[in-house]
C-alpha atoms as a PDB file:
ATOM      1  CA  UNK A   1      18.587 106.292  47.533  1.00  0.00           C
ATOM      2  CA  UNK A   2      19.936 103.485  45.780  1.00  0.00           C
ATOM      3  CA  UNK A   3      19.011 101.842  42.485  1.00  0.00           C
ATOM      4  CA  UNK A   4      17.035  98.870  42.152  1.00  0.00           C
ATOM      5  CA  UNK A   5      19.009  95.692  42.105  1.00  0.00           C
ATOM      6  CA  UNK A   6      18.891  93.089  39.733  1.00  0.00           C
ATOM      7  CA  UNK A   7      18.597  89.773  42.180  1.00  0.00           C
ATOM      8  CA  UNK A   8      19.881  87.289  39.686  1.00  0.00           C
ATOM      9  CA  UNK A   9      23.392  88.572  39.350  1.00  0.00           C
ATOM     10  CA  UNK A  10      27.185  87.622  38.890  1.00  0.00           C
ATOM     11  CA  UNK A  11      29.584  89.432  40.361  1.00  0.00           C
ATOM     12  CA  UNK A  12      27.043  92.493  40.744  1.00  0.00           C
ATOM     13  CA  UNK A  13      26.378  92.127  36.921  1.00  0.00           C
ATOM     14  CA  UNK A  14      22.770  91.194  35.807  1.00  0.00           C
ATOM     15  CA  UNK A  15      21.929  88.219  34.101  1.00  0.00           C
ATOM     16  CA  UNK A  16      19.100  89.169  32.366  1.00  0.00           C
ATOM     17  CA  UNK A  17      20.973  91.528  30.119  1.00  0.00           C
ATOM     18  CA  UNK A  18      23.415  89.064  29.603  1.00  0.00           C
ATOM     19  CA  UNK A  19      20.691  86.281  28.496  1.00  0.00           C
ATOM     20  CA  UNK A  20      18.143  88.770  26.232  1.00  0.00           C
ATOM     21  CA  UNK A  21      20.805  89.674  22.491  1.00  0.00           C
ATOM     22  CA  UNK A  22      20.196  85.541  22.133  1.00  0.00           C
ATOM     23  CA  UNK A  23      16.421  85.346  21.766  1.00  0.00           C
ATOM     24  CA  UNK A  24      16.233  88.465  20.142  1.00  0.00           C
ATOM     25  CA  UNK A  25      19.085  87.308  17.528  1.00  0.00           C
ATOM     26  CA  UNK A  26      17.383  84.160  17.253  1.00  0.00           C
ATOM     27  CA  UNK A  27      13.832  85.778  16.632  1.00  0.00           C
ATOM     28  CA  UNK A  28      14.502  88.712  14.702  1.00  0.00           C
ATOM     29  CA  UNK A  29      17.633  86.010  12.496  1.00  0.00           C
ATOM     30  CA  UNK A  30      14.078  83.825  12.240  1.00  0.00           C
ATOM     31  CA  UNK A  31      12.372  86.198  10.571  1.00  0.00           C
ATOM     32  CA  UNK A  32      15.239  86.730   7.788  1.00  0.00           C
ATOM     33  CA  UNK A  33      15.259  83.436   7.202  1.00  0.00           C
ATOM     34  CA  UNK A  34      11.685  83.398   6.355  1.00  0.00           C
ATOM     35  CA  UNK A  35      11.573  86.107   3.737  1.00  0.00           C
ATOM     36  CA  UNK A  36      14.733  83.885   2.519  1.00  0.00           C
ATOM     37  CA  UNK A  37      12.358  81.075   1.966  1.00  0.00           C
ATOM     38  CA  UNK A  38       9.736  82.681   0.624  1.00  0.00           C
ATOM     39  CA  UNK A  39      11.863  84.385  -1.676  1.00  0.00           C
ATOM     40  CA  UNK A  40      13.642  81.321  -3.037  1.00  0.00           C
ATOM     41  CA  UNK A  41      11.981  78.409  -1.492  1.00  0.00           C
ATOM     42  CA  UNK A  42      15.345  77.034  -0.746  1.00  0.00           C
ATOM     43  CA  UNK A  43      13.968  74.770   2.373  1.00  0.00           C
ATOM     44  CA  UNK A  44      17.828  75.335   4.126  1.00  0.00           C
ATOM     45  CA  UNK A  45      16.092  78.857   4.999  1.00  0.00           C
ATOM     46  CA  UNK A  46      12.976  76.915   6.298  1.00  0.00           C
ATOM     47  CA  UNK A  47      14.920  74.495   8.367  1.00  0.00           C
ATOM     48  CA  UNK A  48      16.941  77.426   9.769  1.00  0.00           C
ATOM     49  CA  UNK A  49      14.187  79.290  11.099  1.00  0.00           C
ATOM     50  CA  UNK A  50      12.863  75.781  12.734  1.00  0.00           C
ATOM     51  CA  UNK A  51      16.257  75.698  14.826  1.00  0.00           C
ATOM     52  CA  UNK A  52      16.744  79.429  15.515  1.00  0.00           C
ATOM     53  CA  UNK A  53      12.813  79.715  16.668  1.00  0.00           C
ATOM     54  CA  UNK A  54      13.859  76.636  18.946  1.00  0.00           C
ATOM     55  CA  UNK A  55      16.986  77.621  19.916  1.00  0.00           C
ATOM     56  CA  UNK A  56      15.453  81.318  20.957  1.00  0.00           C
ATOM     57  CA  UNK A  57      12.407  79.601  22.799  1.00  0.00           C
ATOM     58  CA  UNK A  58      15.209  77.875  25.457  1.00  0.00           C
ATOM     59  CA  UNK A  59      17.143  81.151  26.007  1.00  0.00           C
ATOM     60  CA  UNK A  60      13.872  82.987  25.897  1.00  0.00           C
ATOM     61  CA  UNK A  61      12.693  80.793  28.524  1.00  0.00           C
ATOM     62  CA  UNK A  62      16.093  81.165  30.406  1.00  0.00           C
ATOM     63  CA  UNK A  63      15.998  84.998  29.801  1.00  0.00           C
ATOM     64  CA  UNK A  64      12.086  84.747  31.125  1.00  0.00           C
ATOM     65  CA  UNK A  65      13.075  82.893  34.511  1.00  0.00           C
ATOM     66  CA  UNK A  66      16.009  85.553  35.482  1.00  0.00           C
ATOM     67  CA  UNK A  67      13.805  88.663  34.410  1.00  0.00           C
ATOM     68  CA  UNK A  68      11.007  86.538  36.929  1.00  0.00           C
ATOM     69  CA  UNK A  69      13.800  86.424  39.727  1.00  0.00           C
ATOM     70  CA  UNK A  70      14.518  89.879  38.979  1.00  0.00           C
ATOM     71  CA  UNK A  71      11.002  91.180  38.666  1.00  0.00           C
ATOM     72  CA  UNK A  72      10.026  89.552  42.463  1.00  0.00           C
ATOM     73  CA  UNK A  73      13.161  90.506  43.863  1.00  0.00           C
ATOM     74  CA  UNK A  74      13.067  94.013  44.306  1.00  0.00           C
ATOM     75  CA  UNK A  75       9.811  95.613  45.406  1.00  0.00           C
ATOM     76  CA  UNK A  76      10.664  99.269  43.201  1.00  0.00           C
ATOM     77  CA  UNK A  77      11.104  97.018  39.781  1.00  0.00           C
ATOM     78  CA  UNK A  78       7.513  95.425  40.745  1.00  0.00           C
ATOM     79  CA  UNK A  79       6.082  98.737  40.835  1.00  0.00           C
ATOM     80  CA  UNK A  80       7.275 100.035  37.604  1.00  0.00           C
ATOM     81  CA  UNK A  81       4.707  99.902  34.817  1.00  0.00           C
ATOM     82  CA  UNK A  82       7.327  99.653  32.412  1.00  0.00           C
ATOM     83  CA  UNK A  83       8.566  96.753  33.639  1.00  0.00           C
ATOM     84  CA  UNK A  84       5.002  94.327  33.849  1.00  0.00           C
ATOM     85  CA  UNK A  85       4.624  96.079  30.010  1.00  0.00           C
ATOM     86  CA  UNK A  86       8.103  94.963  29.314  1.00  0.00           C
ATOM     87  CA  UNK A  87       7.298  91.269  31.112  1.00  0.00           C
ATOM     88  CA  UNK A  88       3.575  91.006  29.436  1.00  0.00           C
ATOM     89  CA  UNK A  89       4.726  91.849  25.855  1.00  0.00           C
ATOM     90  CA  UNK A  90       7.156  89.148  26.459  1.00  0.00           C
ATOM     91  CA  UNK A  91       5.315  86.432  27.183  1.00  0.00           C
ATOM     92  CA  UNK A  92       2.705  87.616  24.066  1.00  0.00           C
ATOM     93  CA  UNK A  93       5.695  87.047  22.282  1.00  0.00           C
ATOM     94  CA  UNK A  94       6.905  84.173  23.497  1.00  0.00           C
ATOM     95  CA  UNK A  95       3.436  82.388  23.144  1.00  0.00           C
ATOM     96  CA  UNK A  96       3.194  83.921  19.463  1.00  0.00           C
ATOM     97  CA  UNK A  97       7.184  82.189  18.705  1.00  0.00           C
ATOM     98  CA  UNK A  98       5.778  78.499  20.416  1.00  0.00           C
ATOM     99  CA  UNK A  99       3.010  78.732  18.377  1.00  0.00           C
ATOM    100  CA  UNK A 100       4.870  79.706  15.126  1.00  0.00           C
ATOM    101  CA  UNK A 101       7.272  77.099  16.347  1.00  0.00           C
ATOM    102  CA  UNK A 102       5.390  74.062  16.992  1.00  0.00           C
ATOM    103  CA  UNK A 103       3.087  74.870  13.283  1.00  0.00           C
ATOM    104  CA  UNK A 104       6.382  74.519  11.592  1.00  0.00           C
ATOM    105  CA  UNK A 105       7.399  71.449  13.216  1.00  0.00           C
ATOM    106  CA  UNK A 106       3.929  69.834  12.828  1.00  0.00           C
ATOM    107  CA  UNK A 107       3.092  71.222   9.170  1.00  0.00           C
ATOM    108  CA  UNK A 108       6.657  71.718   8.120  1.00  0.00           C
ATOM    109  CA  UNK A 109       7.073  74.737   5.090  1.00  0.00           C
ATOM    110  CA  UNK A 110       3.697  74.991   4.569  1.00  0.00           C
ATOM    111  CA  UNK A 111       3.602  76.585   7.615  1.00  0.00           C
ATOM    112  CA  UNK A 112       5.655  79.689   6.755  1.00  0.00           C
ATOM    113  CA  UNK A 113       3.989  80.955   3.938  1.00  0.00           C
ATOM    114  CA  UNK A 114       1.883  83.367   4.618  1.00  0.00           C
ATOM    115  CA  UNK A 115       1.170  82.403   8.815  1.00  0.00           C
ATOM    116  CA  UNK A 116       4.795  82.084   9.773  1.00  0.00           C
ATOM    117  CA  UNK A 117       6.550  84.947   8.427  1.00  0.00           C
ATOM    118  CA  UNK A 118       3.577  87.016   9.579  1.00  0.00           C
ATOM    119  CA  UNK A 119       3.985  85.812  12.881  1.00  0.00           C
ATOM    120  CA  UNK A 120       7.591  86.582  12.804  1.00  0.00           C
ATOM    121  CA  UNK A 121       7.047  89.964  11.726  1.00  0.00           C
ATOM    122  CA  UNK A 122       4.640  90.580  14.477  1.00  0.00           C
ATOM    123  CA  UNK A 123       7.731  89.306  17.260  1.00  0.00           C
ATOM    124  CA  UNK A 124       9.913  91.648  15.985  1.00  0.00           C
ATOM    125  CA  UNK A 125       7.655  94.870  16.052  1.00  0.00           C
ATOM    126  CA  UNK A 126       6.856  93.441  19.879  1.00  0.00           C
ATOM    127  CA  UNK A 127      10.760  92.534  20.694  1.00  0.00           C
ATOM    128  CA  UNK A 128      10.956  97.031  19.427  1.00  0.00           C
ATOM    129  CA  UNK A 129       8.183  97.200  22.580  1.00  0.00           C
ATOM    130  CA  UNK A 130       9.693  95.178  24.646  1.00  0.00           C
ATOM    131  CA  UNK A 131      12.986  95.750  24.222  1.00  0.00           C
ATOM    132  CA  UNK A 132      12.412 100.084  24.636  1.00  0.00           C
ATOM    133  CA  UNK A 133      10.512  99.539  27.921  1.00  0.00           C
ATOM    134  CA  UNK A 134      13.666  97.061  28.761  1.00  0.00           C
ATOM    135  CA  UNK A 135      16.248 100.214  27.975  1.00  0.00           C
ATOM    136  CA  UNK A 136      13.641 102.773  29.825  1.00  0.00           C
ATOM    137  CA  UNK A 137      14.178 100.791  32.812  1.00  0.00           C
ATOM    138  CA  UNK A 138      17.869 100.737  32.702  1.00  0.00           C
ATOM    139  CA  UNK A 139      18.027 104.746  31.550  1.00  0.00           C
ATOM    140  CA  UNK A 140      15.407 106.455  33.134  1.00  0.00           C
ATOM    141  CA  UNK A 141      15.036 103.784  36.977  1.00  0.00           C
ATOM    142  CA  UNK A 142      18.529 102.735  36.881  1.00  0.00           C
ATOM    143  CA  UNK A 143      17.443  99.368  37.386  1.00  0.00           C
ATOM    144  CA  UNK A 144      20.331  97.052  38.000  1.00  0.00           C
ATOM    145  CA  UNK A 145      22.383 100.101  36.883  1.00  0.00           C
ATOM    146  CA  UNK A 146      25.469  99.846  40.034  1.00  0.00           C
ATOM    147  CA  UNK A 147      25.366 102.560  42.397  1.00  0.00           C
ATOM    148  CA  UNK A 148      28.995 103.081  43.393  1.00  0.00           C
ATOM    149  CA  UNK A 149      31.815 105.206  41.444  1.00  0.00           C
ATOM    150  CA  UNK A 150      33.411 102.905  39.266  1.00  0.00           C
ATOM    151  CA  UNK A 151      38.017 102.509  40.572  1.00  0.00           C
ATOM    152  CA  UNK A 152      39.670 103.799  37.744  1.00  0.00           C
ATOM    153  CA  UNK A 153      42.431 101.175  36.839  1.00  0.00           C
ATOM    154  CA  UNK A 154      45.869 102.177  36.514  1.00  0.00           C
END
């Protein structure tokens, strides 16, 4: 039997793979920045983690809308538990980073100490969920993972 396809592909590559290392950078990068500010106070580290929580809520949302297209596409990904745990704990986090977003913009550094970094903390020990369910899907259901013998190259 083959594997499960990935719908949203290029050139029989997946997308999502190709989309997810940016939020997660930009999340986990978010974080750092925070215990940067509240260890110096320096608001650089404040404004950083404004842009990288933005910049990781676009490819987020991009990542979101492939893994969607993905998700639908092939009925043996739909049935996998690991991948609506993988898709829920996503959108937790996702909702957790607009929120965390959106206080900083609105409150600016006042925000960070203690709610923000707390919340940042808490999307990184999901993005570990997540992000193992992600890898269990490609390791143990070859999702997405080709199914013919790779042409050795000369």
């Amino acid at each position: 039997m083959n594997n499960p396809k990935s719908t949203a592909q290029i050139a029989g590559h997946p997308i999502h793979p190709m989309l997810i290392p940016f939020p997660v950078a930009c999340f986990v990068l978010a974080f750092v920045s925070d215990i940067a500010f509240w260890r110096t106070s320096n608001e650089f580290w404040a404004s950083a983690s404004l842009w990288l929580l933005g910049i990781g809520l676009i490819m987020a949302a991009l990542a979101a809308v492939v893994g969607v297209i993905d998700l639908f596409g092939d009925n043996r990904i739909r049935n996998l538990n690991d991948a609506w745990l993988h898709a829920g704990g996503n959108v937790i986090m996702v909702l957790i980073q607009l929120y965390n977003w959106y206080s900083r913009y609105t409150e600016g550094t006042s925000a960070i100490i203690p709610t923000g970094i707390v919340l940042s903390f808490v999307v990184v020990l999901i993005l570990l969920v997540t992000g193992w369910k992600g890898w269990e899907m490609v390791y143990r259901d070859h999702v997405g993972v080709a199914d013919e013998t790779p042409v050795t190259r000369s």
